[in-house]
Protein backbone atom coordinates (compact mmCIF):
# COMPACT_ATOMS: atom_id res chain seq x y z
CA UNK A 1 115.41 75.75 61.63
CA UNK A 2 118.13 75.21 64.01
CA UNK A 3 118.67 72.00 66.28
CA UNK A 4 117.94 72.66 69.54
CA UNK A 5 119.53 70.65 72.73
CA UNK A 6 118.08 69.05 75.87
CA UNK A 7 119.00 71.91 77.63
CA UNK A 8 116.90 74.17 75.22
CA UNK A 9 113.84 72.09 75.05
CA UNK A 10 113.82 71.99 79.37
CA UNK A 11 114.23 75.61 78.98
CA UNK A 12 111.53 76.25 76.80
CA UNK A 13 109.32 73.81 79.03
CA UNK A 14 110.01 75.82 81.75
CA UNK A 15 109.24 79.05 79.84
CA UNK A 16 105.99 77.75 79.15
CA UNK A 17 105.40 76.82 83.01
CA UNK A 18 105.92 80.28 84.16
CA UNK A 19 103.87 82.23 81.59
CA UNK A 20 100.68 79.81 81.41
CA UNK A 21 100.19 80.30 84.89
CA UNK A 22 96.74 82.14 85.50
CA UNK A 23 97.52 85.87 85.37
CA UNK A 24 95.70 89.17 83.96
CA UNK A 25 96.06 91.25 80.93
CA UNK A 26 97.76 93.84 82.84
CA UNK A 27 100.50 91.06 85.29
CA UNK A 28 101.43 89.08 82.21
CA UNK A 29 104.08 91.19 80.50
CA UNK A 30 105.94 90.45 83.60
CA UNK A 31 105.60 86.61 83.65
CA UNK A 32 107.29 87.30 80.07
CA UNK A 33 109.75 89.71 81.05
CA UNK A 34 111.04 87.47 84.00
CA UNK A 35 111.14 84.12 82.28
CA UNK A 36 112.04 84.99 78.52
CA UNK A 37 116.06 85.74 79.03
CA UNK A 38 116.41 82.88 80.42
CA UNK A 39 115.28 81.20 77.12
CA UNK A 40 116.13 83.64 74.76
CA UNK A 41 118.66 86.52 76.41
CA UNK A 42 117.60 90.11 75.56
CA UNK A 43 119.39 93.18 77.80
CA UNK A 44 115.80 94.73 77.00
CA UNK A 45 112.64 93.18 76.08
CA UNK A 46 109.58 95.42 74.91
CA UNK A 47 105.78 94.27 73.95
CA UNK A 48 103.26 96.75 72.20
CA UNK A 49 100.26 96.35 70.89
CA UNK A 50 100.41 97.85 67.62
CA UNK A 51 97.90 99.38 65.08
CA UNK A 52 99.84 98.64 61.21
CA UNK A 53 96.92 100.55 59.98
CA UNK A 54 98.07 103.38 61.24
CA UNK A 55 101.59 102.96 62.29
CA UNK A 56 101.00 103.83 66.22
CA UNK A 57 101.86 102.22 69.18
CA UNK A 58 98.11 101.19 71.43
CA UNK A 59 100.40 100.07 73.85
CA UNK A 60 103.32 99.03 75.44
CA UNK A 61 105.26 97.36 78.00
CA UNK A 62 109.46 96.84 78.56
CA UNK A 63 111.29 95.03 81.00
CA UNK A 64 112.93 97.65 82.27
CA UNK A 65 110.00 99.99 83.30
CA UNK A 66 110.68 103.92 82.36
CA UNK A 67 113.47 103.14 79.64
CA UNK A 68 111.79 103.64 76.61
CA UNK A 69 108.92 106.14 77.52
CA UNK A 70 110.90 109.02 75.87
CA UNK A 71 111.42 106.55 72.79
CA UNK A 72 107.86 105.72 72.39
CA UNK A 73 106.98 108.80 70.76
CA UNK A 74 109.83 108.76 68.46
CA UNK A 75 109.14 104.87 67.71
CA UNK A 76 105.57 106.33 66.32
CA UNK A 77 107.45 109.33 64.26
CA UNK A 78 109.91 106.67 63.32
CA UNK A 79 107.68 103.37 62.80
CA UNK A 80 107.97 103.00 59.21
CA UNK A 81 111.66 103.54 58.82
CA UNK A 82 111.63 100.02 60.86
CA UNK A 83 113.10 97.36 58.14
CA UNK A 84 110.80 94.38 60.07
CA UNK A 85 107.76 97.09 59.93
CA UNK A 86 108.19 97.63 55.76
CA UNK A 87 108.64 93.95 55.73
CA UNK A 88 105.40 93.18 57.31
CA UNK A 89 103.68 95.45 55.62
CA UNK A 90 104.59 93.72 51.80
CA UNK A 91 104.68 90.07 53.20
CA UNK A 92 102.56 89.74 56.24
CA UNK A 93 104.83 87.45 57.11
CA UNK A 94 105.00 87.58 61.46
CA UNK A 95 107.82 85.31 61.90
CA UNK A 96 111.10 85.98 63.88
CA UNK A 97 113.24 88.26 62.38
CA UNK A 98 116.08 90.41 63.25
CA UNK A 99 117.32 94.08 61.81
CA UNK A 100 120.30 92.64 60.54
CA UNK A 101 118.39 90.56 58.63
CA UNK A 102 117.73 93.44 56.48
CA UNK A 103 120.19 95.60 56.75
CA UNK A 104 124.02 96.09 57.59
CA UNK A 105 125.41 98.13 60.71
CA UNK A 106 126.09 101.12 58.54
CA UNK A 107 122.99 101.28 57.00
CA UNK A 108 121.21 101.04 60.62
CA UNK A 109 123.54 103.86 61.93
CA UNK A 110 122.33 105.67 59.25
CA UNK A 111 119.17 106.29 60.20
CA UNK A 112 118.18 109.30 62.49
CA UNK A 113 114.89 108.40 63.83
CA UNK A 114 115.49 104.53 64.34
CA UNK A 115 118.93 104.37 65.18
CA UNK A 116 119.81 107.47 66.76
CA UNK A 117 116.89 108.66 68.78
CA UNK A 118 115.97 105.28 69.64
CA UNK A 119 118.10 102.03 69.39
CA UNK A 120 120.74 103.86 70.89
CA UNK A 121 120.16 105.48 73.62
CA UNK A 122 118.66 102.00 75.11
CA UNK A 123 122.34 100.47 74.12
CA UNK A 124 120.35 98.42 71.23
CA UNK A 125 122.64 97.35 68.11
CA UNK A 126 120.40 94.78 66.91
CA UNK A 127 116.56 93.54 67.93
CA UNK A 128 115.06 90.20 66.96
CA UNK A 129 110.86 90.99 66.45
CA UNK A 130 108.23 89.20 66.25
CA UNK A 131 104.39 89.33 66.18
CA UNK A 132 102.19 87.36 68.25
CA UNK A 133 99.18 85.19 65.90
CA UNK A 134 96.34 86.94 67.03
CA UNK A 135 92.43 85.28 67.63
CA UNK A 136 90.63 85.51 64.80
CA UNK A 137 87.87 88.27 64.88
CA UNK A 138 84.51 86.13 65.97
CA UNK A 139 86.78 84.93 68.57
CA UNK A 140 85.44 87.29 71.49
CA UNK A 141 89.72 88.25 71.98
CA UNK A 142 89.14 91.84 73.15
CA UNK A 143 92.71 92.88 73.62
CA UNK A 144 93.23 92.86 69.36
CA UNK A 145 90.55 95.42 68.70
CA UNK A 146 90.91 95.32 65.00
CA UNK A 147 92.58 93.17 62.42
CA UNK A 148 95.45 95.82 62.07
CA UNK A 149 96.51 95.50 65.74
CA UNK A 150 98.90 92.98 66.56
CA UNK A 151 101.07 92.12 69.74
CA UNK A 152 104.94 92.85 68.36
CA UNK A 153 107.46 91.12 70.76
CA UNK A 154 110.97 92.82 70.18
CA UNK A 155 114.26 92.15 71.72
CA UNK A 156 117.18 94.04 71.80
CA UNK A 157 120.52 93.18 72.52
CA UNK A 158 124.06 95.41 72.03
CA UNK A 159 125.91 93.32 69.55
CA UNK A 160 124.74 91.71 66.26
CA UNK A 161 124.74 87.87 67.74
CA UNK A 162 121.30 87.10 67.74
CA UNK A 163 121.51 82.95 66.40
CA UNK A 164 119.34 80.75 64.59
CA UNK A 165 119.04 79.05 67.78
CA UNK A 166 117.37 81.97 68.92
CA UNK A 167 115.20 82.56 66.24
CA UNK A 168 113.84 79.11 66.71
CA UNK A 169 113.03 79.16 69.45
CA UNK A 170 111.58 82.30 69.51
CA UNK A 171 109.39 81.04 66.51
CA UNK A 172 108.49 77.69 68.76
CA UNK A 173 106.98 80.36 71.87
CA UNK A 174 105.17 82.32 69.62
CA UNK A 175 101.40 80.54 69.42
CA UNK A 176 102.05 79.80 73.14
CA UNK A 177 102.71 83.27 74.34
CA UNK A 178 99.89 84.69 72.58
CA UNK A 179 97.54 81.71 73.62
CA UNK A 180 99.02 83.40 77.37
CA UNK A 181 97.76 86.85 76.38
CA UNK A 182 94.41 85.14 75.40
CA UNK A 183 94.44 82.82 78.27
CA UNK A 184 95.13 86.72 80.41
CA UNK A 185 92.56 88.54 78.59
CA UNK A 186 89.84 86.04 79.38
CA UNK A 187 90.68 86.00 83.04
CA UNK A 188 90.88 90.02 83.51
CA UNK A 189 87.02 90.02 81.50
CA UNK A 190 86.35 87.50 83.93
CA UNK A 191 87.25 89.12 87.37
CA UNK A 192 85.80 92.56 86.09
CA UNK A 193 82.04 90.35 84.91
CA UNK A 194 82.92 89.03 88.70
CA UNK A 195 83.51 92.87 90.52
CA UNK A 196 80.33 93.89 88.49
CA UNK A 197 78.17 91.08 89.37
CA UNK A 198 79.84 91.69 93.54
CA UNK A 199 79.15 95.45 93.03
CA UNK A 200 75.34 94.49 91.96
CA UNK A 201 74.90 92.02 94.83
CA UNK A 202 76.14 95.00 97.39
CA UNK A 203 73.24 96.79 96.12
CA UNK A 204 71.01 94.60 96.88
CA UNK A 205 69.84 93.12 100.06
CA UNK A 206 70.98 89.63 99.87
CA UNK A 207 71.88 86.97 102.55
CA UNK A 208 73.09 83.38 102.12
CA UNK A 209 72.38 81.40 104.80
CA UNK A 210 73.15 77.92 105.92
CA UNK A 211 70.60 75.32 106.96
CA UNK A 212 71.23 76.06 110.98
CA UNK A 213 70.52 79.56 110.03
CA UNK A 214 74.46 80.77 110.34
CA UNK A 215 75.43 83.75 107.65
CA UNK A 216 77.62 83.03 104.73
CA UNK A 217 77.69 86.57 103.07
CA UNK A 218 75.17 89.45 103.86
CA UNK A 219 75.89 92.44 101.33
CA UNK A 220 75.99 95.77 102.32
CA UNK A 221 72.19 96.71 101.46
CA UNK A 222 71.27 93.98 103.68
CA UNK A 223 73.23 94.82 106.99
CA UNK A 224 71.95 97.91 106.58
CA UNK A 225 68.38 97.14 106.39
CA UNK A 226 68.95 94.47 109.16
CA UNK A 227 70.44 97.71 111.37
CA UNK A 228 67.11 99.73 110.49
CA UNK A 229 64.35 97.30 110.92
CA UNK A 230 65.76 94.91 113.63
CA UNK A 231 67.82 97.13 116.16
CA UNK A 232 69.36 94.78 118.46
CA UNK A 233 71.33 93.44 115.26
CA UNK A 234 74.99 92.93 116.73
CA UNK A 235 77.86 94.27 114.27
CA UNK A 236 79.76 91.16 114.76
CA UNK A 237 76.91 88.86 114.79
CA UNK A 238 77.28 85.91 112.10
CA UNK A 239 73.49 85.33 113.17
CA UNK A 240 70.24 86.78 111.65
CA UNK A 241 68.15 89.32 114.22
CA UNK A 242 66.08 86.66 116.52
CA UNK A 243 62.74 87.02 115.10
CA UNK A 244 64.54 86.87 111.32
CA UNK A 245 65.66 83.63 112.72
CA UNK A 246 62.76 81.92 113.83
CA UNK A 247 61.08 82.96 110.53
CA UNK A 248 63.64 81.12 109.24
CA UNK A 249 63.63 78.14 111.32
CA UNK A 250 59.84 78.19 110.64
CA UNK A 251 60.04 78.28 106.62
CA UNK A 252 63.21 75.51 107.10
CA UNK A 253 60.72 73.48 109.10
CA UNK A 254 57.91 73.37 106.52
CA UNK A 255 60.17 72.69 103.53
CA UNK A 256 61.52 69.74 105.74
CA UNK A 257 58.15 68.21 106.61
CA UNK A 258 57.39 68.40 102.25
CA UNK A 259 55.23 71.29 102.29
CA UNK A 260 54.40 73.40 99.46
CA UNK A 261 56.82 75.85 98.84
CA UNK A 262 54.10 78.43 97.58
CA UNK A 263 52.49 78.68 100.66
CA UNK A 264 55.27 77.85 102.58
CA UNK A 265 57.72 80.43 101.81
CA UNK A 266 55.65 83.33 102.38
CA UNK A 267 57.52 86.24 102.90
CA UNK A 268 58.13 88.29 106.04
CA UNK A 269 57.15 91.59 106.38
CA UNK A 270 58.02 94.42 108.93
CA UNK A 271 57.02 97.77 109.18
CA UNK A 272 58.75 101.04 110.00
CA UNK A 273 57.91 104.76 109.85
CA UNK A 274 55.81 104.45 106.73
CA UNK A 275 58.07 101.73 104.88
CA UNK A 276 58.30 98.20 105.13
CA UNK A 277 60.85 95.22 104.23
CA UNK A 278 60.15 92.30 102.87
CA UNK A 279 62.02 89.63 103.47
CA UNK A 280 61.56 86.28 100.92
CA UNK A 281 63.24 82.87 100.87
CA UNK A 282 64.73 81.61 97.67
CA UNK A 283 65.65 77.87 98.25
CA UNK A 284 68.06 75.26 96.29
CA UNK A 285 66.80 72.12 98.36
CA UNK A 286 69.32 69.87 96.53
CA UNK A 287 72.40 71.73 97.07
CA UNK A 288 71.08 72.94 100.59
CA UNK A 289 71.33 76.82 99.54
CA UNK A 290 69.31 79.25 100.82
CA UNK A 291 69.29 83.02 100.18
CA UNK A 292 67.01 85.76 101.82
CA UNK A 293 66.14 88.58 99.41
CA UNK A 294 65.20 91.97 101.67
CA UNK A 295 63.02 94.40 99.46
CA UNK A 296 62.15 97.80 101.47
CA UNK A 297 59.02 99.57 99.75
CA UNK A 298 57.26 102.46 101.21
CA UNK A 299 53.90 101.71 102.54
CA UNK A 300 50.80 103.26 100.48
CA UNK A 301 48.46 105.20 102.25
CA UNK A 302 45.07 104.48 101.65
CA UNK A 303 43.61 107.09 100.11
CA UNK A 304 40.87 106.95 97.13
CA UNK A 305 43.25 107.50 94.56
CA UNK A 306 45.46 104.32 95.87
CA UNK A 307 42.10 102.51 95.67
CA UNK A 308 42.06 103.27 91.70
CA UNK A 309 45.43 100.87 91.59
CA UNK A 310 43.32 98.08 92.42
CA UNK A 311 40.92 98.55 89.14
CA UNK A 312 38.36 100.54 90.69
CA UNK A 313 36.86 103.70 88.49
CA UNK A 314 37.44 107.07 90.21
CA UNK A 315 34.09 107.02 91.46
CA UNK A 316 33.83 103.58 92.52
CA UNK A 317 37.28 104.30 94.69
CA UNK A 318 35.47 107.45 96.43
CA UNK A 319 32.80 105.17 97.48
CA UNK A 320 35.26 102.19 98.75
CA UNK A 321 37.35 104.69 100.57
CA UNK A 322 34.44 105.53 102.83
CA UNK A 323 33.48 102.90 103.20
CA UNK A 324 37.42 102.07 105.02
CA UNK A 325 36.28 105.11 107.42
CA UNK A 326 32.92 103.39 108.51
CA UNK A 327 30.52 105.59 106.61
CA UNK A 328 27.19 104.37 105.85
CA UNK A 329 25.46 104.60 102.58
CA UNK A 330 23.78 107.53 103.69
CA UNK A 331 26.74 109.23 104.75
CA UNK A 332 28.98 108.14 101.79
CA UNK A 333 26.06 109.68 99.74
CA UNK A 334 25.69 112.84 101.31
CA UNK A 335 29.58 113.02 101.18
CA UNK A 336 29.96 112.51 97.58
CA UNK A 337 26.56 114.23 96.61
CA UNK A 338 24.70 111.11 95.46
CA UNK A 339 21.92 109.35 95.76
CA UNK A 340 22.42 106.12 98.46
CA UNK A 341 21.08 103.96 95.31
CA UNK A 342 23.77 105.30 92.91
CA UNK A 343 26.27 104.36 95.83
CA UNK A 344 24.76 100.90 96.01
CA UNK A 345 25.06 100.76 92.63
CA UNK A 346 29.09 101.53 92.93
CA UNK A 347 29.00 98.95 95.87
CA UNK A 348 27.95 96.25 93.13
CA UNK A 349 30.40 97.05 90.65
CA UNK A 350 32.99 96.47 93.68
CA UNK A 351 32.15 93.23 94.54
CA UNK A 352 31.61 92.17 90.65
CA UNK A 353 35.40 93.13 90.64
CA UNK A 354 36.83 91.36 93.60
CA UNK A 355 34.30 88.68 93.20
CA UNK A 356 33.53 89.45 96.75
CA UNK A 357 29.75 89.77 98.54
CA UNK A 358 30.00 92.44 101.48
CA UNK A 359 31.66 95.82 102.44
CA UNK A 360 33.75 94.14 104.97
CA UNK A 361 35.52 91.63 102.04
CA UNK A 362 35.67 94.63 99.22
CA UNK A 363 37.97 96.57 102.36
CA UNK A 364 39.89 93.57 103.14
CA UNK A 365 40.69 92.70 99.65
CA UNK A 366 41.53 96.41 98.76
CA UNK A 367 43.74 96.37 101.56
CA UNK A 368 45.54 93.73 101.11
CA UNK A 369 46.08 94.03 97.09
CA UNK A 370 47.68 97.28 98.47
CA UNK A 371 49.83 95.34 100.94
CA UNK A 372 47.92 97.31 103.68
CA UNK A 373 46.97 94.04 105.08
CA UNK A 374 48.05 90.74 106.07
């Protein structure tokens, strides 16, 4: 290992700076491109996430965008003829290395696919390599898929003069470069959980509100609800619709005074052309957070089949439903072709279910299980 200077250890420090600064997966070969030569100098520099399994190239970035992209194809017909590559594969050893640590200029020039097709025609004579220490597999690190990918860092200069300095340094930024990539990879998982969970919210109809009733963030589901259901809604209002507001104030004003909050936040409901929104208050008294969930559902007509999704048999819904339309048990009889005592009888099984006593409760508690009533 070389002895490095002052100058070389506030170089590296600076290095470090630069490339630890929050980025994503896809801006950080960048950071490294722009701050590397002036630790290491490289007239190219080239990452790629490799598969040795397979010999491929995943993929790849240079400094010099559009340089290699003819050569990538003949690095993959090439990739074995690559000393560092036959290396790796007996040795596993990832450390800094350069070409000419294996083999003389002749013996590079030499070869067709390497040399010629690509070291060459990027004005390469020599390249210093190195692969990044990857997370280990439970780690949740996404960007290695497999334990035969690794990051390969490789630089390439036009003369053989590549220097232990350079190698130890290069050796010294390895675990913090790859902690970078790590550091990247996170953050890009992060921001796309974060545009998922954004996306989700949009489809919802969510408000935040603070305390004096003035709008934080309204998704697009709610505006659009607020447009349909309270029309005098202003575009650039920062303000809920007026009656939204006082129910609002109201529910604020009952929290305040130590109510209940089950019977306090009840929600609000308006109705529209067969559908209605609902409108409920979720509250985080402590941290003074309040958010306003809007639900539309269409209404359910009553009907005696809508009566049968409050328990009643088929029967026993028939009966109820006239019943709603004011029919007497003589009428409801003749209607149904019973007798008025078999419909009495149905009547009884009714208010056995809702635990109710007259026709008038059995209606008001079907309609209101059915949201028909409130």
């Amino acid at each position: 290992m070389a002895l490095l200077s002052n100058e070389d250890v506030r170089s590296i420090l600076q290095f470090l700076q630069e490339i630890l600064i929050p980025c994503t997966a896809e801006t950080l070969p960048e950071q490294i491109f722009s701050a590397l030569p002036k630790v290491v100098a490289s007239e190219l520099t080239g990452l790629s996430l490799t598969d040795f399994q397979t010999g491929t190239l995943v993929k790849s970035w240079n400094s010099h965008p559009g340089t290699l992209d003819k050569q990538i194809g003949v690095a993959n017909q090439h990739f074995i003829e690559h000393p560092f590559a036959q290396y790796y594969f007996q040795t596993r050893d990832s450390k800094t290395h350069t070409i000419s640590d294996f083999m003389t200029q002749d013996e590079l020039h030499r070869l067709e696919g390497l040399y010629h097709q690509y070291l060459q025609p990027v004005g390469a004579e020599d390249q210093m390599v190195t692969i990044l220490p990857t997370a280990p597999p439970d780690s949740g690190n996404s960007r290695v898929k497999n334990q035969g990918e690794a990051i390969v860092l490789a630089l390439h200069r036009p003369q053989r003069n590549f220097t232990e300095r350079d190698r130890t340094v290069l050796n010294l930024l390895r675990p913090h470069i790859a902690q970078a990539f790590q550091n990247a990879q996170i953050l890009t998982q992060s921001q796309q959980s974060l545009a998922q969970l954004n996306h989700v919210i949009d489809q919802l109809g969510t408000i935040s509100v603070a305390a004096n009733g003035q709008v934080r963030h309204m998704s697009q589901r709610a505006w659009k609800l607020l447009v349909q259901y309270f029309q005098s809604i202003s575009l650039q209002s920062q303000s809920l619709p007026d009656n939204l507001q006082r129910w609002f104030n109201h529910q604020i004003t009952l929290i305040t005074e130590g109510r209940n909050l089950s019977t306090s936040c009840r929600p609000l409901i308006v109705e529209r052309e067969g559908w209605q929104l609902v409108v409920r208050l979720i509250v985080n008294e402590p941290e003074e957070q309040y958010l306003l969930l809007l639900e539309e559902e269409a209404l359910v007509p009553l009907s005696a089949a809508s009566l049968e999704l409050v328990g009643l048999t088929k029967r026993e819904a028939e009966v109820l439903f006239w019943v709603t339309q004011d029919k007497s048990d003589a009428e409801i009889a003749k209607t149904l072709g019973l007798s008025i005592g078999t419909v009495k009888k149905h009547l009884e099984h009714v208010y056995q279910k809702f635990d109710v006593h007259t026709r008038t409760a059995a209606v008001m508690y079907a309609l209101k299980s059915l949201g028909l009533l409130r």
